[in-house]
C-alpha atoms as a PDB file:
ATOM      1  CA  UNK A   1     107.995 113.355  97.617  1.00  0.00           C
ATOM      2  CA  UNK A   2     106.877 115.862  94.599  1.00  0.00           C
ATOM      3  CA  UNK A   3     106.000 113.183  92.555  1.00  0.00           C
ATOM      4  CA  UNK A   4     103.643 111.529  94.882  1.00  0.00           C
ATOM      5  CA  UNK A   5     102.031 114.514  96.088  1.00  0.00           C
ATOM      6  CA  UNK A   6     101.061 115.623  92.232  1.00  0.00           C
ATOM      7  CA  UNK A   7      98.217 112.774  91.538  1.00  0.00           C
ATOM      8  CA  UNK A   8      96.675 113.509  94.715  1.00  0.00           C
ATOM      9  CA  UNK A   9      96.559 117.095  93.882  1.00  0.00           C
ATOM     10  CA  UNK A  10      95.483 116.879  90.224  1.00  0.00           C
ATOM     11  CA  UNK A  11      92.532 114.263  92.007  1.00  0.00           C
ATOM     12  CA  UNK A  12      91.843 117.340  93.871  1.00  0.00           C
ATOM     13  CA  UNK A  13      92.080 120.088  91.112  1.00  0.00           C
ATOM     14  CA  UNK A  14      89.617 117.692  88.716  1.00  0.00           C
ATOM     15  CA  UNK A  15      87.077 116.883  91.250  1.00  0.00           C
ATOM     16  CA  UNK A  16      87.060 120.821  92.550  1.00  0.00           C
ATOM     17  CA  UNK A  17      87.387 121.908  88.592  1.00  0.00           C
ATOM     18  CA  UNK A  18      84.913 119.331  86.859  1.00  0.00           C
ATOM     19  CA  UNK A  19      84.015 119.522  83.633  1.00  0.00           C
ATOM     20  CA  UNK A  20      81.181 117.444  81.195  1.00  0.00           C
ATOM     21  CA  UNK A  21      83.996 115.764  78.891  1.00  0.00           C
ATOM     22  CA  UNK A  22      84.685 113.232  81.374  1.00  0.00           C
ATOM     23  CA  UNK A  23      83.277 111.215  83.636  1.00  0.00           C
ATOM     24  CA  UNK A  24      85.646 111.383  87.116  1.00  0.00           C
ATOM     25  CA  UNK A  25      85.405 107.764  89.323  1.00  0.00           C
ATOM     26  CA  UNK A  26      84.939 108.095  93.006  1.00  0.00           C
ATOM     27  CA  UNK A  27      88.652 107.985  93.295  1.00  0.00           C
ATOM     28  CA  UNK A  28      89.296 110.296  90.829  1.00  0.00           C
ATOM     29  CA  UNK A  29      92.066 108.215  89.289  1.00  0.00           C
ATOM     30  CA  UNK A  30      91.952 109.444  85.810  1.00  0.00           C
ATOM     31  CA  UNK A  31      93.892 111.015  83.218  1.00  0.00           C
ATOM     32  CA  UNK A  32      93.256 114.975  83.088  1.00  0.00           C
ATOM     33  CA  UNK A  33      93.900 116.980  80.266  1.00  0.00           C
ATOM     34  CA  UNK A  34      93.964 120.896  80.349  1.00  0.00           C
ATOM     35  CA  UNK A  35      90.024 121.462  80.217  1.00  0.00           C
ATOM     36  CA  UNK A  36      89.779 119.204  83.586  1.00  0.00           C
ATOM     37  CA  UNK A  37      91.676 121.904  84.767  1.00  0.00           C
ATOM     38  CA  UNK A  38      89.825 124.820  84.064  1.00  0.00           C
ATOM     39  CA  UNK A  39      87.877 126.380  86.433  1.00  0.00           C
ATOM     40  CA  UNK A  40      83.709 125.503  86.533  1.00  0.00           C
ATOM     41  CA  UNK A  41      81.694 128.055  84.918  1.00  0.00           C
ATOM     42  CA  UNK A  42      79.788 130.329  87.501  1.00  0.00           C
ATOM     43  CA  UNK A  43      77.056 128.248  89.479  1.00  0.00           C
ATOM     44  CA  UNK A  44      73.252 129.559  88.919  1.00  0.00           C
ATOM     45  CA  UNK A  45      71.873 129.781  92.922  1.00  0.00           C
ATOM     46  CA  UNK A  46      68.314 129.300  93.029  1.00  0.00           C
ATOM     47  CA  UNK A  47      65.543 127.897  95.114  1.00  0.00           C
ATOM     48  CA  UNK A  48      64.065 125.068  93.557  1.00  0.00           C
ATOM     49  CA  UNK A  49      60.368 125.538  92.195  1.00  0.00           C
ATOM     50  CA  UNK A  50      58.411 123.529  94.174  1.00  0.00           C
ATOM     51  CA  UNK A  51      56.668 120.564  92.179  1.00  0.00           C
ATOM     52  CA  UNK A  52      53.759 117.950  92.687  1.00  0.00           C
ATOM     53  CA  UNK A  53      55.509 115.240  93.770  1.00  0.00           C
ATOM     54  CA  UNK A  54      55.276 112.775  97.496  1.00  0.00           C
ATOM     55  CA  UNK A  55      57.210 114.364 100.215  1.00  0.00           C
ATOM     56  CA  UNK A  56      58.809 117.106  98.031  1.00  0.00           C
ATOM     57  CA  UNK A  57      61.343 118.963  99.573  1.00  0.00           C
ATOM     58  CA  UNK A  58      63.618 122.009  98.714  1.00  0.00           C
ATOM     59  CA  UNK A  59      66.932 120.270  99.978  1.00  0.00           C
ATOM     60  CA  UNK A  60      69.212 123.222  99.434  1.00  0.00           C
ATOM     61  CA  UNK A  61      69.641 125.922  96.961  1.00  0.00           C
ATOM     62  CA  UNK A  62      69.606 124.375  93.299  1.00  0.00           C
ATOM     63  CA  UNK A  63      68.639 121.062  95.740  1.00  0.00           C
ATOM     64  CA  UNK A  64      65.489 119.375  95.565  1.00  0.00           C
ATOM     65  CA  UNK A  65      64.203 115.816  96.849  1.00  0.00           C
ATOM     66  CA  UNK A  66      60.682 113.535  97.127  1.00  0.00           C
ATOM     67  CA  UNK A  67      58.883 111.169  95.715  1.00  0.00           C
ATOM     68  CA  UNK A  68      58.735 109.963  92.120  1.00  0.00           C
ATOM     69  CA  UNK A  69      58.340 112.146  89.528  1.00  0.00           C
ATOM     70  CA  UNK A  70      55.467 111.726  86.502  1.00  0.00           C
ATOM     71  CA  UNK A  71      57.805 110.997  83.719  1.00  0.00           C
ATOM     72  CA  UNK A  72      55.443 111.723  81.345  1.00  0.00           C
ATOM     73  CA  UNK A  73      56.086 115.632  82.742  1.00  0.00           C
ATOM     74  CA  UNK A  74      59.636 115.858  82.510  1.00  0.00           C
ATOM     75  CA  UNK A  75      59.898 118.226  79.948  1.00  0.00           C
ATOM     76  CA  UNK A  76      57.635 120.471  82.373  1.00  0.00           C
ATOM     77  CA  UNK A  77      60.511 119.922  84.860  1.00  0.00           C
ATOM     78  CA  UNK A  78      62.937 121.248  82.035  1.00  0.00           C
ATOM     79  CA  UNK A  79      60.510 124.460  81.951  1.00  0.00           C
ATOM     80  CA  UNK A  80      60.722 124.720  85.622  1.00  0.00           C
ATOM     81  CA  UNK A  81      64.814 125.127  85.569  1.00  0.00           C
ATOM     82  CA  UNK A  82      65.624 121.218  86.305  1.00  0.00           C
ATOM     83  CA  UNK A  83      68.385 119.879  84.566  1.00  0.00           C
ATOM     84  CA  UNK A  84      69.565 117.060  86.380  1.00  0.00           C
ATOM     85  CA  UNK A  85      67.652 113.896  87.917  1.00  0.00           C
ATOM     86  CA  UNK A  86      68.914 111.543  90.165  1.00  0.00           C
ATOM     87  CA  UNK A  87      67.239 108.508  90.497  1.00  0.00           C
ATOM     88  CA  UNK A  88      67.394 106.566  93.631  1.00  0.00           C
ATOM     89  CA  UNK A  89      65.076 103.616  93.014  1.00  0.00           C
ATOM     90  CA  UNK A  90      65.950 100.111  92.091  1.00  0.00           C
ATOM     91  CA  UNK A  91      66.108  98.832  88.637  1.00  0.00           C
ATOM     92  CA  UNK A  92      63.087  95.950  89.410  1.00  0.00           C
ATOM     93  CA  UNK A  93      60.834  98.641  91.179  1.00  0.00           C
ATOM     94  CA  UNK A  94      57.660  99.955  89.290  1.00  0.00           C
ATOM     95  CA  UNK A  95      58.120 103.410  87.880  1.00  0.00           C
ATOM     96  CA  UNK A  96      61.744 103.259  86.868  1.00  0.00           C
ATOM     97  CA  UNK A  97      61.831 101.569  83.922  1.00  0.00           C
ATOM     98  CA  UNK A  98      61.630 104.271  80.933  1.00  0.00           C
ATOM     99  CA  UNK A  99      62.777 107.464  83.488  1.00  0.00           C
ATOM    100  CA  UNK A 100      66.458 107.713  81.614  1.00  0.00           C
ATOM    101  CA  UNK A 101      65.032 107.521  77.882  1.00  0.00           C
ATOM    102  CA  UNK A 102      62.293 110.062  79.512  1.00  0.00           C
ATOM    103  CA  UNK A 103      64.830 112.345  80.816  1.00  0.00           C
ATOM    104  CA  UNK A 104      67.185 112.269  78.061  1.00  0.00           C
ATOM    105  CA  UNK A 105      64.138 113.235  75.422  1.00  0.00           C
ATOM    106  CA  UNK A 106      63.309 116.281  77.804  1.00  0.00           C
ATOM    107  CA  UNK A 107      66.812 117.644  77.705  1.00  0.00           C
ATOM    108  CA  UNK A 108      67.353 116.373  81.264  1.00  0.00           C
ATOM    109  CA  UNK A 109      70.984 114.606  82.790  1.00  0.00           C
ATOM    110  CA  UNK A 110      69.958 111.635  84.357  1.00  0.00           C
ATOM    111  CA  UNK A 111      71.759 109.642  87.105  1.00  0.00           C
ATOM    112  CA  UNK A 112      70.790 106.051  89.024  1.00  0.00           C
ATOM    113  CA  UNK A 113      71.890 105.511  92.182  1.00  0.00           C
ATOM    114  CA  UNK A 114      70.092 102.525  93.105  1.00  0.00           C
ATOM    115  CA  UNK A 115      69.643 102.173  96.092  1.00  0.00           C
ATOM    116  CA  UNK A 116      67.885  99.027  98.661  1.00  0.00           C
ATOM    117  CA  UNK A 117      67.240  99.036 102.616  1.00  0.00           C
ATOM    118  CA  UNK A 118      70.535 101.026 103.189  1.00  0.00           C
ATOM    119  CA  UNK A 119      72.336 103.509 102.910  1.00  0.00           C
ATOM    120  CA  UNK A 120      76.084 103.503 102.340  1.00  0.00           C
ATOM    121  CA  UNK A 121      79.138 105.538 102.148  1.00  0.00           C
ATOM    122  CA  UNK A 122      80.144 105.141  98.373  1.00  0.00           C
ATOM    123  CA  UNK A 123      76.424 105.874  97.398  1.00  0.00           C
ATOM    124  CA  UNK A 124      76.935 109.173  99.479  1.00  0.00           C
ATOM    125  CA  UNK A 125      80.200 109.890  97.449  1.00  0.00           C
ATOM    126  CA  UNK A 126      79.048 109.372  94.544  1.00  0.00           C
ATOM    127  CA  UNK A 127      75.620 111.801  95.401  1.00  0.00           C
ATOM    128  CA  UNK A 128      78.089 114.817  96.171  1.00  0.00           C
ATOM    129  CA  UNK A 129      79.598 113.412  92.912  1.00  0.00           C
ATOM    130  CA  UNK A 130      77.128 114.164  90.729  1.00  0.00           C
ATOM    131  CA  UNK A 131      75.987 117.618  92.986  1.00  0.00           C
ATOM    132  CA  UNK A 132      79.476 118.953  92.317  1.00  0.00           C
ATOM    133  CA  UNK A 133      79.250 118.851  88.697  1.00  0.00           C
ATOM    134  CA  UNK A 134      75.999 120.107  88.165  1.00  0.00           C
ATOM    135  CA  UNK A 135      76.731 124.077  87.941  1.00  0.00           C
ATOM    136  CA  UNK A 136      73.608 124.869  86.500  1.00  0.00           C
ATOM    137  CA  UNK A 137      70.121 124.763  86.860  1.00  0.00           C
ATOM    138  CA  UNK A 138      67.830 122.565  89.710  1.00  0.00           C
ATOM    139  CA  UNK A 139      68.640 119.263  91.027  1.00  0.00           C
ATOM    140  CA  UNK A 140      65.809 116.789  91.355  1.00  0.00           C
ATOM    141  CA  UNK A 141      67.193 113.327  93.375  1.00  0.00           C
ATOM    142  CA  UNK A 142      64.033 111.262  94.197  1.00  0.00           C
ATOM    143  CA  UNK A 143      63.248 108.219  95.069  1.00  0.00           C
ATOM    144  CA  UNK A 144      59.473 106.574  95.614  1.00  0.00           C
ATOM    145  CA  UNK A 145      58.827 107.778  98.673  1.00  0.00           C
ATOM    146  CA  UNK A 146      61.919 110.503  99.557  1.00  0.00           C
ATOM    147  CA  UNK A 147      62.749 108.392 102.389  1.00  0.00           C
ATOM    148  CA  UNK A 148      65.841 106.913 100.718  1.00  0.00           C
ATOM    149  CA  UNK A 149      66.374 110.978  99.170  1.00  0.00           C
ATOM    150  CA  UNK A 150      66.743 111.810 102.964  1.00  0.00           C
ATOM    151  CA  UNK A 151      68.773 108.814 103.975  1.00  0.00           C
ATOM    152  CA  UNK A 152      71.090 109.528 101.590  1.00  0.00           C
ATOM    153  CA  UNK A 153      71.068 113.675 101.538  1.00  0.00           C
ATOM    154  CA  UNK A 154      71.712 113.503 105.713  1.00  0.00           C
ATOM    155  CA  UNK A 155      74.881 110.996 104.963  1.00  0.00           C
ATOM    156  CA  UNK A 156      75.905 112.958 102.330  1.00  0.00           C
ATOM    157  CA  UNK A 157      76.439 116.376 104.604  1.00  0.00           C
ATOM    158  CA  UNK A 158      77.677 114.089 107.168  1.00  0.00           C
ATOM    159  CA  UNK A 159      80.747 113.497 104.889  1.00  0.00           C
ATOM    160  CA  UNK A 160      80.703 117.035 103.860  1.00  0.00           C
ATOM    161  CA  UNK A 161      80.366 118.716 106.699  1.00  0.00           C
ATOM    162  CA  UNK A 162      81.921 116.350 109.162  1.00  0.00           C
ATOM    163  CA  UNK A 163      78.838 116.075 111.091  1.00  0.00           C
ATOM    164  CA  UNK A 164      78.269 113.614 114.163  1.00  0.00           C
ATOM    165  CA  UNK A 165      75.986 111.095 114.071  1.00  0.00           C
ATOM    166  CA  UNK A 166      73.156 112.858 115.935  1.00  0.00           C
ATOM    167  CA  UNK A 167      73.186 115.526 113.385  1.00  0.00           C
ATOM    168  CA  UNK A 168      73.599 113.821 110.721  1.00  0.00           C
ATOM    169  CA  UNK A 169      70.084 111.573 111.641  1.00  0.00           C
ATOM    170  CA  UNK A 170      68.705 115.204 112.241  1.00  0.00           C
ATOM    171  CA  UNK A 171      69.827 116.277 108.603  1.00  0.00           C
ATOM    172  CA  UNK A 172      68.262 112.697 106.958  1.00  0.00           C
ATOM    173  CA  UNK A 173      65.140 113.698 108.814  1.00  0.00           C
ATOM    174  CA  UNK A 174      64.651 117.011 107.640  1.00  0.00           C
ATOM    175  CA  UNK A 175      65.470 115.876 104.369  1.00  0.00           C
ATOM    176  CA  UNK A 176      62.821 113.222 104.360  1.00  0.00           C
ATOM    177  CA  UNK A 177      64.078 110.245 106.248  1.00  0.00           C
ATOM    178  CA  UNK A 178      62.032 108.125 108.063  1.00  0.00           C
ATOM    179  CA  UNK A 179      62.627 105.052 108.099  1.00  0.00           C
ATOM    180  CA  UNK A 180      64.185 103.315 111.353  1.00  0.00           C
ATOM    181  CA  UNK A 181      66.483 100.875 109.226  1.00  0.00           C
ATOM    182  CA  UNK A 182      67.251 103.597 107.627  1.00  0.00           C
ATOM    183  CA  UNK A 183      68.360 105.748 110.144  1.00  0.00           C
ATOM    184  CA  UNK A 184      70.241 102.389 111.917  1.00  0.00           C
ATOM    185  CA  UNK A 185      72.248 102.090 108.306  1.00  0.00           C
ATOM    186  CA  UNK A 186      72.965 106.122 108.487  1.00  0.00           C
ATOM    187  CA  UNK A 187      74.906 105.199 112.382  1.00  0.00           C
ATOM    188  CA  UNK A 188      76.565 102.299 111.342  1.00  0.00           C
ATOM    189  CA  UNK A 189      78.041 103.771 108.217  1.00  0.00           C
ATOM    190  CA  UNK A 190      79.181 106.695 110.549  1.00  0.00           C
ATOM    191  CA  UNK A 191      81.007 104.476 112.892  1.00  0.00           C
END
């Protein structure tokens, strides 16, 4: 019984304790090595500056979500405290070809999550993913619009915070959501 228990609670130790060395997988099965171990170094909590960007909104503290970004201003977003961006376009849309190279040259961590006409569970996982490990500085997610940024933000908490499905649709709306395919995709993943 021990010896079953212990990968599920290293899982839990590296994806509460994450570190940059590594990258965990949405299961966490991985192999952890002392630093995994160690506990994250204090998080920064601050309201996002507010930037000129479709839809932008201040998600939650260190939490930010819109429209797309200028990349030819990313280093401004550096400036501004942002170190992460989350990307939630598709590869073949205008505008996202060049945003990792841009982000990387500003000295920013840059994530894709592409995302279509839905919204779905393991794209939700993977968002508190990539929120858990960032421990410093502003989080930008964005998509064109910050439709999908809302979509995705309001299934997100759902998971987290074991929310029903009428609250969750209220959280994807206040984070941006508006879309009624959208919000049909949010339900059905919730059921």
């Amino acid at each position: 019984m021990r010896w079953t228990l212990l990968p599920l609670a290293l899982a839990t130790a590296c994806s509460t304790f994450h570190h940059a060395l590594h990258e965990h997988t949405e299961d966490t099965r991985h192999s952890c090595n002392a630093a995994c171990l160690q506990a994250p170094q204090r998080t920064e909590v601050a309201l996002p500056v507010a930037l000129d960007i479709k839809n932008f909104r201040i998600l939650r503290q260190n939490i930010a979500g819109g429209g797309q970004p200028n990349i030819a201003h990313f280093s401004s977003l550096k400036e501004k405290g942002y170190t992460q961006i989350i990307n939630l376009r598709m590869p073949s849309e205008p505008g996202h070809k060049g945003e990792a190279e841009a982000a990387q040259n500003a000295g920013l961590r840059y994530a894709s999550i592409p995302m279509g006409k839905a919204v779905r569970i393991a794209d939700a996982n993977r968002l508190r993913h990539l929120l858990s490990k960032s421990t410093r500085g502003l989080t930008l997610i964005h998509c064109a619009s910050g439709n999908r940024v809302g979509a995705l933000f309001g299934l997100a908490r759902a998971l987290e915070e074991g929310l029903s499905e009428t609250d969750a649709l209220q959280a994807a709306k206040e984070a941006g959501m508006k879309s009624e395919l959208l919000a049909q995709s949010l339900v059905q993943e919730l059921q």
